[in-house]
N, C-alpha and C. Protein backbone atom coordinates (compact mmCIF):
# COMPACT_ATOMS: atom_id res chain seq x y z
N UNK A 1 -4.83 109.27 -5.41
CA UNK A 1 -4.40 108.06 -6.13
C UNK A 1 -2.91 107.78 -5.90
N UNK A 2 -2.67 108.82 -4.71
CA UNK A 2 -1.01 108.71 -4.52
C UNK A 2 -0.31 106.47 -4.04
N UNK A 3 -1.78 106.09 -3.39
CA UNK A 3 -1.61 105.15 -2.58
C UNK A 3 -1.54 103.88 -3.84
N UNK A 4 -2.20 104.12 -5.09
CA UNK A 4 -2.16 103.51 -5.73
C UNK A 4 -1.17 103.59 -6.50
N UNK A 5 -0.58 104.35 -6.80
CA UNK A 5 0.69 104.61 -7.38
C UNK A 5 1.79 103.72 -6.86
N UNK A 6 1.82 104.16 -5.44
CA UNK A 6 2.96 103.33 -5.02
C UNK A 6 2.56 101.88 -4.50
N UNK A 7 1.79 101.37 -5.03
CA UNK A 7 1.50 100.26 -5.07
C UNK A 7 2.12 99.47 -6.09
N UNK A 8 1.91 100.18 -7.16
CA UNK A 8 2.06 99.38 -8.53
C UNK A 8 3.44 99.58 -8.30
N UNK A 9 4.06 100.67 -8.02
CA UNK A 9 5.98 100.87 -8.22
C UNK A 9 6.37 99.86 -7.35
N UNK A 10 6.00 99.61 -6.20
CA UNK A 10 6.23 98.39 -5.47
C UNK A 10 6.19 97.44 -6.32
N UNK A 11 4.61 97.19 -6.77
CA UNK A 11 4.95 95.49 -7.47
C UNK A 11 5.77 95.34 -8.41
N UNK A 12 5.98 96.46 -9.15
CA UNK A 12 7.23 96.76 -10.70
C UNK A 12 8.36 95.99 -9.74
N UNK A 13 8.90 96.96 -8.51
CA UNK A 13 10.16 96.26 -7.90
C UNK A 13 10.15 95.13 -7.50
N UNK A 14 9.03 94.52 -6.92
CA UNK A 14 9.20 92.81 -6.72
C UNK A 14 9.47 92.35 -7.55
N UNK A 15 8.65 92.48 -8.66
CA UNK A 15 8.77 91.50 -9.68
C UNK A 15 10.29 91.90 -10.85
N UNK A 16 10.54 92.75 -10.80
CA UNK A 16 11.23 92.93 -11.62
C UNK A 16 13.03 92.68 -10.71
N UNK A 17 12.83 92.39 -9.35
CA UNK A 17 13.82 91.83 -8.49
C UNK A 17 13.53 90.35 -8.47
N UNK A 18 13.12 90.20 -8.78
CA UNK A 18 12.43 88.52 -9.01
C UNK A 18 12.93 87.93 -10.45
N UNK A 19 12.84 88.92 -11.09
CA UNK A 19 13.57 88.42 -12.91
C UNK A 19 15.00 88.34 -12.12
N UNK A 20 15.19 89.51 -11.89
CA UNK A 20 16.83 89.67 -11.94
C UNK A 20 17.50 88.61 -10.86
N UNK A 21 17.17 87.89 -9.98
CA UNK A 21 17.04 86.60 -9.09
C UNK A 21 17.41 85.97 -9.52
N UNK A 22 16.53 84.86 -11.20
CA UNK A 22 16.41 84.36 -11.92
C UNK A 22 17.46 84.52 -12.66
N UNK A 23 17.88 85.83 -13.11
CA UNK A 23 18.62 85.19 -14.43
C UNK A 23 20.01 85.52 -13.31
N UNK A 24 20.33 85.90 -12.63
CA UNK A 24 21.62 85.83 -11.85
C UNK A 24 21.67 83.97 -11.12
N UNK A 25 20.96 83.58 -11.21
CA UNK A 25 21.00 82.71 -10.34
C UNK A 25 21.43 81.31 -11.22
N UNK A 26 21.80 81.98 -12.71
CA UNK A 26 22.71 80.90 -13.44
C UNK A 26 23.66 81.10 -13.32
């Protein structure tokens, strides 16, 4: 389940580089 793991930690970092995008980008 190692492959799934780092799946989800990936999507945590997109998305959570995707907030931080957003609120920097005022």
């Amino acid at each position: 389940m190692a492959g799934l793991w780092y799946i989800v930690m990936l999507s945590g970092f997109i998305i959570g580089g995707e907030l931080s995008g957003l609120i920097y980008d005022r």
